[in-house]
C-alpha atoms as a PDB file:
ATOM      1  CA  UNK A   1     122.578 120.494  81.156  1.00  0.00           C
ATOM      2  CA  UNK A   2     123.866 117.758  79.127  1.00  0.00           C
ATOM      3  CA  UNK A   3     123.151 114.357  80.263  1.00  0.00           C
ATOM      4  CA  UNK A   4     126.408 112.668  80.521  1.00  0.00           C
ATOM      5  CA  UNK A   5     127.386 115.821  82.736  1.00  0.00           C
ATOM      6  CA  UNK A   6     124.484 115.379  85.213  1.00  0.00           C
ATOM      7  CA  UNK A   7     124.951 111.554  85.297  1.00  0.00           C
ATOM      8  CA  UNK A   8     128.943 112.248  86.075  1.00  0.00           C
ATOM      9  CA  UNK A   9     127.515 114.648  89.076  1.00  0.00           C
ATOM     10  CA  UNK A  10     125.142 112.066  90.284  1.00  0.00           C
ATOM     11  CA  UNK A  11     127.312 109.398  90.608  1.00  0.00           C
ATOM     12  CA  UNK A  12     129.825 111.865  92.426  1.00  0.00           C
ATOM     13  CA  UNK A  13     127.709 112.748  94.963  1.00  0.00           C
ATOM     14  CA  UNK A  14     126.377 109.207  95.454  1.00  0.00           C
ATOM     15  CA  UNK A  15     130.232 107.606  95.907  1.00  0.00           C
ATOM     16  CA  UNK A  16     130.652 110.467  98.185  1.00  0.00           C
ATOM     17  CA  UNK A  17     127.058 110.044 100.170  1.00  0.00           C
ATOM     18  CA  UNK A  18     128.434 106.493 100.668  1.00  0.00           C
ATOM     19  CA  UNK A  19     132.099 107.136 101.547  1.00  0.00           C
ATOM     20  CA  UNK A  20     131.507 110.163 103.643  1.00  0.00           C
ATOM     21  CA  UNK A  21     127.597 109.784 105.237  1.00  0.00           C
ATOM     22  CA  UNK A  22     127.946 106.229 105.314  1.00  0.00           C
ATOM     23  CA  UNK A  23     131.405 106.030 106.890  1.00  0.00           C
ATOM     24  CA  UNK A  24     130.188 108.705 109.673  1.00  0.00           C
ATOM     25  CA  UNK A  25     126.869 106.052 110.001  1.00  0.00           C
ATOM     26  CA  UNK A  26     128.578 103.159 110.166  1.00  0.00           C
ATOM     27  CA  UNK A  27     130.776 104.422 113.285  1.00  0.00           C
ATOM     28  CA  UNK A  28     128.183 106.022 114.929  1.00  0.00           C
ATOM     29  CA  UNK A  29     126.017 102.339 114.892  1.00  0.00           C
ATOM     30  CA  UNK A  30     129.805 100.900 115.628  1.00  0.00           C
ATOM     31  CA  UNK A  31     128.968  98.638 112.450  1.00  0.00           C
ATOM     32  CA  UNK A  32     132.560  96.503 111.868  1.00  0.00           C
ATOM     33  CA  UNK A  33     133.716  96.898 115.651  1.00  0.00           C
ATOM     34  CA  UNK A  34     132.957  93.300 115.706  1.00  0.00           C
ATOM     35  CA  UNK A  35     133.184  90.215 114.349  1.00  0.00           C
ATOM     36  CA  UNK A  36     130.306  88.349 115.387  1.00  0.00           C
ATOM     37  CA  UNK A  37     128.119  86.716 113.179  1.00  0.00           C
ATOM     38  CA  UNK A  38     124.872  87.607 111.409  1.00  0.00           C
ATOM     39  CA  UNK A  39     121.532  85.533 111.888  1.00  0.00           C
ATOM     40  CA  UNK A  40     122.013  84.289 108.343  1.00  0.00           C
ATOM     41  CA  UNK A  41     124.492  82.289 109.999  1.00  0.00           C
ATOM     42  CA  UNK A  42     123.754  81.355 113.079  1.00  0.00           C
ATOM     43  CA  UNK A  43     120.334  80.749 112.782  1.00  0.00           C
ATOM     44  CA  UNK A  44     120.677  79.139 109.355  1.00  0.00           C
ATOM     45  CA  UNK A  45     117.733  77.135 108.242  1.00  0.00           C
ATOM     46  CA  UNK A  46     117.639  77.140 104.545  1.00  0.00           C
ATOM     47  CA  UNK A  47     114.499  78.741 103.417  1.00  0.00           C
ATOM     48  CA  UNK A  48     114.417  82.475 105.748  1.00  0.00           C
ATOM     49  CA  UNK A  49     117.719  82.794 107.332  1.00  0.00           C
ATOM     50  CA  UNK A  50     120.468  82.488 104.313  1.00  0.00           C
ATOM     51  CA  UNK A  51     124.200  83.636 104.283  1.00  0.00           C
ATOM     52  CA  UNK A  52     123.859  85.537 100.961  1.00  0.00           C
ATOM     53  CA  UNK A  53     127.182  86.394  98.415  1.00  0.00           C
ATOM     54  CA  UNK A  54     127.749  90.036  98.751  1.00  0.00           C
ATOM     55  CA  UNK A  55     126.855  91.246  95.269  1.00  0.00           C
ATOM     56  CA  UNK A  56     123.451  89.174  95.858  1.00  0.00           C
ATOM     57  CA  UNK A  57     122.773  91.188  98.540  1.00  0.00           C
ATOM     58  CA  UNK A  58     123.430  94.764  97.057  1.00  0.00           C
ATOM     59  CA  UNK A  59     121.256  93.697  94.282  1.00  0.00           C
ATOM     60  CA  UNK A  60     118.565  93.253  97.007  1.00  0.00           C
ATOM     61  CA  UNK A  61     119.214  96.489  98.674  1.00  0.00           C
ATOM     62  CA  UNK A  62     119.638  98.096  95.569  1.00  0.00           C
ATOM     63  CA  UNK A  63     116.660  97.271  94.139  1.00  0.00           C
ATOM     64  CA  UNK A  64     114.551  98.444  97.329  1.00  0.00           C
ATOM     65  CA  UNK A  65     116.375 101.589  97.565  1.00  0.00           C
ATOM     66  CA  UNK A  66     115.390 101.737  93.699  1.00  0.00           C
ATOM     67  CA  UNK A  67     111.518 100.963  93.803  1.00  0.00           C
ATOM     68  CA  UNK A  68     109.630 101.790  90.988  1.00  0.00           C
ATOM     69  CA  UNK A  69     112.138 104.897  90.337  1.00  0.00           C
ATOM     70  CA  UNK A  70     113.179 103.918  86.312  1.00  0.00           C
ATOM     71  CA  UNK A  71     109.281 103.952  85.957  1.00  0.00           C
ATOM     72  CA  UNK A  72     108.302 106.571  87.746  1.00  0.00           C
ATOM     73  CA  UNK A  73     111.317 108.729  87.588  1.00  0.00           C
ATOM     74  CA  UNK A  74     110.639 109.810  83.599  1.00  0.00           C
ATOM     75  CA  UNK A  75     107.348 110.856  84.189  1.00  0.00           C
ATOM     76  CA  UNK A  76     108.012 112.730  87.328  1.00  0.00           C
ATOM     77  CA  UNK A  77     110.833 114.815  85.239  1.00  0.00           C
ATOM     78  CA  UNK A  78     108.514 115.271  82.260  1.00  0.00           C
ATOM     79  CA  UNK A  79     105.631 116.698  84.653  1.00  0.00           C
ATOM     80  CA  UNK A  80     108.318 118.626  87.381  1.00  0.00           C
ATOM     81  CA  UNK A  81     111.689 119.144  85.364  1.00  0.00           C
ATOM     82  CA  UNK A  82     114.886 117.496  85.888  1.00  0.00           C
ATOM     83  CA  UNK A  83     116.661 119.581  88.293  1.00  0.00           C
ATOM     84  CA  UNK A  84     113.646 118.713  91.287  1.00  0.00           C
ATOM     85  CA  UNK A  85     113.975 115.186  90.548  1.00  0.00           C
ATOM     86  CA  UNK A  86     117.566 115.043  90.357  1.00  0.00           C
ATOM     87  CA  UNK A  87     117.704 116.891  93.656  1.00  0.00           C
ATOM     88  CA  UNK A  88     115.110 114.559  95.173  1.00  0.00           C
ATOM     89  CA  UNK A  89     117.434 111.048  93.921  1.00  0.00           C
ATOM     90  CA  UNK A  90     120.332 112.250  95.358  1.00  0.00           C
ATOM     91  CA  UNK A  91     119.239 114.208  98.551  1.00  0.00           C
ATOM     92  CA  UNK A  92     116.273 111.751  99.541  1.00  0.00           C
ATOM     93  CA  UNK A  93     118.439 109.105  98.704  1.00  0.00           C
ATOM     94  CA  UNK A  94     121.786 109.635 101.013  1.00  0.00           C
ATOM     95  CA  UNK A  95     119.914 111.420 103.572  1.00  0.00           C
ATOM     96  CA  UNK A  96     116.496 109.697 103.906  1.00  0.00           C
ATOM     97  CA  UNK A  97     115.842 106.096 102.069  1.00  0.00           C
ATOM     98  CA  UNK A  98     119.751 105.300 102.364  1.00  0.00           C
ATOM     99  CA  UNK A  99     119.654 105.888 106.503  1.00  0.00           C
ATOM    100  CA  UNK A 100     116.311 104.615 106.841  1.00  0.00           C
ATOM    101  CA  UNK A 101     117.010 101.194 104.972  1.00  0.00           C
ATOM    102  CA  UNK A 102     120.508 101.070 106.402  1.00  0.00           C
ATOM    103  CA  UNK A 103     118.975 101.679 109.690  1.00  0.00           C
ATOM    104  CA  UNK A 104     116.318  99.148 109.596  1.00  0.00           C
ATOM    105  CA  UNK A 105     119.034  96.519 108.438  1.00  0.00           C
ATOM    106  CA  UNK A 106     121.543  96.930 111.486  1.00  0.00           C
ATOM    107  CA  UNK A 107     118.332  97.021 113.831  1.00  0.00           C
ATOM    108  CA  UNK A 108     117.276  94.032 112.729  1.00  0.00           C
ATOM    109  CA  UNK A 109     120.192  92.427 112.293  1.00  0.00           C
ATOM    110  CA  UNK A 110     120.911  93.082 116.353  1.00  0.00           C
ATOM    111  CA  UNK A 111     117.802  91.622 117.225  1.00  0.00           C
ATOM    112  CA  UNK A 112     118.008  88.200 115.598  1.00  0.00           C
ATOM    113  CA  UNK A 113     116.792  89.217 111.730  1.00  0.00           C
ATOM    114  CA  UNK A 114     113.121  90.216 113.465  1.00  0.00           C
ATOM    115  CA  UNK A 115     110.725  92.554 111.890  1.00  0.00           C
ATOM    116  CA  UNK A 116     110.528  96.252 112.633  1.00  0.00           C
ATOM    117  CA  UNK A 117     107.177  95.673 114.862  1.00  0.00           C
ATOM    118  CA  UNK A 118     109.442  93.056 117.120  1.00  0.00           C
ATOM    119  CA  UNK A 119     112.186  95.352 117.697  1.00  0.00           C
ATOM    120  CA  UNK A 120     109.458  98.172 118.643  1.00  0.00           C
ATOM    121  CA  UNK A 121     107.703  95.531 121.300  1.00  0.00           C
ATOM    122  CA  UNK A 122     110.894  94.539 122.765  1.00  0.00           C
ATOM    123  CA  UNK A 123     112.335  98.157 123.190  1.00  0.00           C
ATOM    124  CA  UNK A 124     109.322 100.403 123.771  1.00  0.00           C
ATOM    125  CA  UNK A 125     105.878  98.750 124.381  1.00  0.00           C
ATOM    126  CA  UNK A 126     103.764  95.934 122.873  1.00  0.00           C
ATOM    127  CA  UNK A 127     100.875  99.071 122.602  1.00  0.00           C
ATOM    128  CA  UNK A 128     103.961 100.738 120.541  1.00  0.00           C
ATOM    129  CA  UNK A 129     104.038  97.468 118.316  1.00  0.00           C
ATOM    130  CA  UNK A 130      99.905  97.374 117.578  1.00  0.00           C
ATOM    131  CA  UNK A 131     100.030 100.753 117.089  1.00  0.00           C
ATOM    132  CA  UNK A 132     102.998 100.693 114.386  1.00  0.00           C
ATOM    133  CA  UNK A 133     101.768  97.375 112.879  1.00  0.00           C
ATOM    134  CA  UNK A 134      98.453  99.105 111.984  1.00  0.00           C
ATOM    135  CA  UNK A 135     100.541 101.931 110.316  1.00  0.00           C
ATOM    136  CA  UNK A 136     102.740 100.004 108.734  1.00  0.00           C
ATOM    137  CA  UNK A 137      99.655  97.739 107.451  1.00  0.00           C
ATOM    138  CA  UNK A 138      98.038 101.046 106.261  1.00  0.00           C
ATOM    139  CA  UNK A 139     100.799 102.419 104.506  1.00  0.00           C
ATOM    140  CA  UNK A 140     101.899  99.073 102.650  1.00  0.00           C
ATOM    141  CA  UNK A 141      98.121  98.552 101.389  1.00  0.00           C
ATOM    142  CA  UNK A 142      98.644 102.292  99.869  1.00  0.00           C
ATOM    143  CA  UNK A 143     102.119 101.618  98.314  1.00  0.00           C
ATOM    144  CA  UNK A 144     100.744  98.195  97.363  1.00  0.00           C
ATOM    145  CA  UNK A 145      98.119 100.055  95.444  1.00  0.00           C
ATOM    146  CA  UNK A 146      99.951 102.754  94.253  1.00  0.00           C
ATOM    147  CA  UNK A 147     102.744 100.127  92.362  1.00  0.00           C
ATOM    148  CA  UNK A 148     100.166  97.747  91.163  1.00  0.00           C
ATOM    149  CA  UNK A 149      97.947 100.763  89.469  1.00  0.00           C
ATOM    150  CA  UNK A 150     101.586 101.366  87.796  1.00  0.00           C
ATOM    151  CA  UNK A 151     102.527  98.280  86.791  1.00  0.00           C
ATOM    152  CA  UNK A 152      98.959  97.136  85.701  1.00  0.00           C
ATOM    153  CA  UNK A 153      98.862 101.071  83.754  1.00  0.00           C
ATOM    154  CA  UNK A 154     102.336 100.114  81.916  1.00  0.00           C
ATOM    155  CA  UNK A 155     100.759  96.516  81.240  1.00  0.00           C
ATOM    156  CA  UNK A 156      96.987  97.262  79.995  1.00  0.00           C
ATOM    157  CA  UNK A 157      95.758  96.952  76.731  1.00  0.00           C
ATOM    158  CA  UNK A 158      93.956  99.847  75.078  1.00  0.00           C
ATOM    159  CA  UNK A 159      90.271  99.129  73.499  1.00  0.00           C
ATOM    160  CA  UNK A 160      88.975 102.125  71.319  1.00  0.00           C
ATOM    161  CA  UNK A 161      85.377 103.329  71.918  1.00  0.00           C
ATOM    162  CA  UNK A 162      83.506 100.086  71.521  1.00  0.00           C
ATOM    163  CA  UNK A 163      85.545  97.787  73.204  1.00  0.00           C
ATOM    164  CA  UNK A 164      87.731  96.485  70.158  1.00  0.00           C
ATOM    165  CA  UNK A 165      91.210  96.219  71.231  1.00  0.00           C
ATOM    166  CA  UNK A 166      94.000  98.659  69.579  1.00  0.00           C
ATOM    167  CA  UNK A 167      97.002  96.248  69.121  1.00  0.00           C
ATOM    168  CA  UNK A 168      98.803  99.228  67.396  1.00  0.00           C
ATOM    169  CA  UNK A 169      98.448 101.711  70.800  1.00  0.00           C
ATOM    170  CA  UNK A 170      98.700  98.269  72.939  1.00  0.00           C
ATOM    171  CA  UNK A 171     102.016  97.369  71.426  1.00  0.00           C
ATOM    172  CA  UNK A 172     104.871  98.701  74.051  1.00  0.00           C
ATOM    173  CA  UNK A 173     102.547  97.760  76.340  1.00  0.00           C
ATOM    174  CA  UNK A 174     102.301  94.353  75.297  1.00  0.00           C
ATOM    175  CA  UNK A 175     106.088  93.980  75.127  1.00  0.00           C
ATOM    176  CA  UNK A 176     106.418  95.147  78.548  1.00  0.00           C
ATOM    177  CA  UNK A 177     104.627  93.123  79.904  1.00  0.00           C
ATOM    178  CA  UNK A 178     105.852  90.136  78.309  1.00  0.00           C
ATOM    179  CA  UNK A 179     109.356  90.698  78.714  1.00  0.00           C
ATOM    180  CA  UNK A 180     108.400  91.636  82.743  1.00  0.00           C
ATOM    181  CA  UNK A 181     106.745  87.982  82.970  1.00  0.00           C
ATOM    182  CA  UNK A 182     110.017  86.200  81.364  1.00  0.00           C
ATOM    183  CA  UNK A 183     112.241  88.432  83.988  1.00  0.00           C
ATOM    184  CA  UNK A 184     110.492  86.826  87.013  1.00  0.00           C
ATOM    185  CA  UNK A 185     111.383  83.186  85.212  1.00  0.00           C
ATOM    186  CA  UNK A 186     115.324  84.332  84.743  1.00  0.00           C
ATOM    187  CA  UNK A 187     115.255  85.825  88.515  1.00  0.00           C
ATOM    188  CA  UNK A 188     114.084  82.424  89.786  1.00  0.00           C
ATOM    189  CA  UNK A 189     116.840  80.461  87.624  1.00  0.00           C
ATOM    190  CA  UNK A 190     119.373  82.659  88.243  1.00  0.00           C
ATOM    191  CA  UNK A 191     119.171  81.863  91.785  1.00  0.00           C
ATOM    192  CA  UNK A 192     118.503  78.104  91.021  1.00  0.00           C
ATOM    193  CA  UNK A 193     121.795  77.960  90.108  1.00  0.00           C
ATOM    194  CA  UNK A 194     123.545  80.485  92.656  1.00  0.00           C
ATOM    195  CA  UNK A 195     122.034  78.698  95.447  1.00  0.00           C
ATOM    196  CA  UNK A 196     120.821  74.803  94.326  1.00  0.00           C
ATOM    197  CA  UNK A 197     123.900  74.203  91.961  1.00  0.00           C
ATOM    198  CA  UNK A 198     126.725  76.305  93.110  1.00  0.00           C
ATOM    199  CA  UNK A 199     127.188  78.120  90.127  1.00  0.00           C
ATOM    200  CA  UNK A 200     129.951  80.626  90.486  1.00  0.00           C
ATOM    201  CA  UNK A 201     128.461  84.103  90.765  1.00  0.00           C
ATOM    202  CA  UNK A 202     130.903  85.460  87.677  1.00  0.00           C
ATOM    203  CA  UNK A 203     129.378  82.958  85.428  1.00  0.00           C
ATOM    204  CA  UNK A 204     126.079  83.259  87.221  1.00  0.00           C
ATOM    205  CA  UNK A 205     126.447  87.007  86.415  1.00  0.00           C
ATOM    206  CA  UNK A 206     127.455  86.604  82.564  1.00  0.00           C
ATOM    207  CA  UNK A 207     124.612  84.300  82.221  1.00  0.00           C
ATOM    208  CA  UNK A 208     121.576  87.111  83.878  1.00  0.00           C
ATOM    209  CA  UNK A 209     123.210  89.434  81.766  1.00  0.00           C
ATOM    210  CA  UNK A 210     122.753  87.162  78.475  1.00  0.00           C
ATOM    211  CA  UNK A 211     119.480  86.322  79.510  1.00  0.00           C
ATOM    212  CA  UNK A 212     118.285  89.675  80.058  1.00  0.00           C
ATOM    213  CA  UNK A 213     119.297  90.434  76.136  1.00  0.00           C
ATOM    214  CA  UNK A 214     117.773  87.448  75.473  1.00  0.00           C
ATOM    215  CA  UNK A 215     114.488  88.377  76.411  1.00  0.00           C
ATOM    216  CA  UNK A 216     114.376  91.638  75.915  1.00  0.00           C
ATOM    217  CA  UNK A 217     114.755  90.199  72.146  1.00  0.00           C
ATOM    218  CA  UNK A 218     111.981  87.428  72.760  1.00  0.00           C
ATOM    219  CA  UNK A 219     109.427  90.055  73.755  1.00  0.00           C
ATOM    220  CA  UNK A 220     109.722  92.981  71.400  1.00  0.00           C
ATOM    221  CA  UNK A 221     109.338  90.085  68.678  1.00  0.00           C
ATOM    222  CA  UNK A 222     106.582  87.309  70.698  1.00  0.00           C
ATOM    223  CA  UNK A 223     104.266  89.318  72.685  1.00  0.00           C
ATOM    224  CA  UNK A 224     100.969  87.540  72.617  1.00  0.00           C
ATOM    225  CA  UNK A 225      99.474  88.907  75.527  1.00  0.00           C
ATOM    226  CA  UNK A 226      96.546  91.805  75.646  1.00  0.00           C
ATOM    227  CA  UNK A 227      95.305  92.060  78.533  1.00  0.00           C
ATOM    228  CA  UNK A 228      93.055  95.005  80.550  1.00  0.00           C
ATOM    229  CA  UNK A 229      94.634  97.130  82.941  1.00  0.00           C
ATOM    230  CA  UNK A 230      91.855  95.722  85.187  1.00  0.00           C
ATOM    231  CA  UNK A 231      92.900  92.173  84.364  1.00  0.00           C
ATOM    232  CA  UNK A 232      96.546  93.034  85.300  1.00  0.00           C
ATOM    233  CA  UNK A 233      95.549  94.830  88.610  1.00  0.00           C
ATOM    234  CA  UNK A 234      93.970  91.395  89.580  1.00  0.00           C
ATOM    235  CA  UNK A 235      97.080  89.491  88.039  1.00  0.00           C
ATOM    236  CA  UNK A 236      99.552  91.675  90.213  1.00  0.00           C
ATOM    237  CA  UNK A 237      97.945  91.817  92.890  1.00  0.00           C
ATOM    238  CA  UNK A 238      97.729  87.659  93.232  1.00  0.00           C
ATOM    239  CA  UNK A 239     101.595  87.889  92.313  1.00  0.00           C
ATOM    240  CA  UNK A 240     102.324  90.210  95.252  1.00  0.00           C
ATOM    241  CA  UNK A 241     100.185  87.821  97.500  1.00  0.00           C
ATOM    242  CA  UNK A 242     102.182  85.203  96.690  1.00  0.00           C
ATOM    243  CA  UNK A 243     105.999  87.113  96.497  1.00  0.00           C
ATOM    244  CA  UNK A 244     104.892  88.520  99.790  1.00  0.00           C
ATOM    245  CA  UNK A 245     105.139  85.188 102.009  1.00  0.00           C
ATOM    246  CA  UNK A 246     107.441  82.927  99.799  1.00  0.00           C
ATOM    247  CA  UNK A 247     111.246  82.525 100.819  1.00  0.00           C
ATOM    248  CA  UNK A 248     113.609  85.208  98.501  1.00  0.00           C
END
């Protein structure tokens, strides 16, 4: 099938998923019936509960929704065909991670922005709670695992047979990486400037996009760094200790 055909398709069937699925959601969790305000709001404190601009926040959602799919997606299609993973975006998308995240959102919102394992204590059991929290602890250390062997695989360096490195098979790899480091940098300016100087979110906007040229530019032409998938693993995995606790 030709591409731009599929693509046309997919998005289709997504604008309908969210017109249709997510209309019939929406008034069966009576979502817009009223007009009382979020815990961003009324439990503002500046660092975990944040009113955030509307295209902010679909970024956010989008991106979890998203995952690791533009990285894993390709291979995926090269090892099943693109007909099973096409099926799987749109079907597991509308009908499972779309529900489940929307779900989880409204939930928490109507419980004072609290975590999953609170809402579970407060309408089943505390036993309930322990019981979920070790699952969910489980299952994150797994998915945890599973995205930092990724990113750490796209990252590493490869050595021939004696240890040398290979800068020649190491080269995408090296860009990758370094244009992935300056992306965290833009991400934490960008919202320097949305939420520390006001910056108007169409400028704000024009600017990421700019940026994101920009670098993409800087690191197919600088891209010092060679490091061992091992290396990364341990490099990613201090990064997700530290993304994991401090204030988006």
């Amino acid at each position: 099938m030709n591409g731009l055909v599929l693509l046309i398709i997919a998005v289709a069937v997504l604008v309908c998923g969210y017109i249709f699925y997510g209309g019939w959601l929406c008034k069966q969790w009576g979502v817009g019936e009223s007009d009382e305000p979020t815990p961003a709001h009324t439990m503002e404190d500046g660092v975990d509960y944040v009113p955030a601009k509307a295209p902010v926040l679909m970024g956010h959602h989008f991106s979890s929704i998203a995952g690791a799919g533009p990285i894993t997606g390709p291979i995926n299609a090269a090892a099943f065909g693109w007909l099973p993973c096409t099926l799987w975006i749109l079907v597991g998308g509308i009908f499972f991670g779309g529900v489940h995240d929307f779900g989880s959102l409204i939930a928490s919102v109507r419980h004072g922005g609290k975590s999953i394992g609170e809402i579970i204590s407060a309408n089943m059991s505390k036993r309930a709670k322990r019981l979920f929290i070790i699952f969910a602890y489980l299952t994150l250390i797994l998915v945890v695992a599973a995205f930092a062997a990724i990113v750490a695989g796209t990252f590493g360096a490869t050595y021939d047979e004696t240890g040398a490195l290979d800068k020649a098979a190491s080269l995408s790899a090296s860009r990758v990486a370094m244009v992935s480091l300056l992306f965290i940098l833009i991400a934490i300016v960008f919202g320097f400037l949305v939420y520390r100087r006001n910056m108007p979110m169409g400028v704000s906007t024009v600017f990421g996009v700019i940026a994101i040229v920009l670098i993409i530019v800087i690191g197919m032409n600088f891209h010092p760094i060679y490091l061992s998938t091992s290396t990364w693993m341990w490099i990613v995995g201090l990064y997700i200790a530290i993304a994991s606790v401090t204030p988006v």
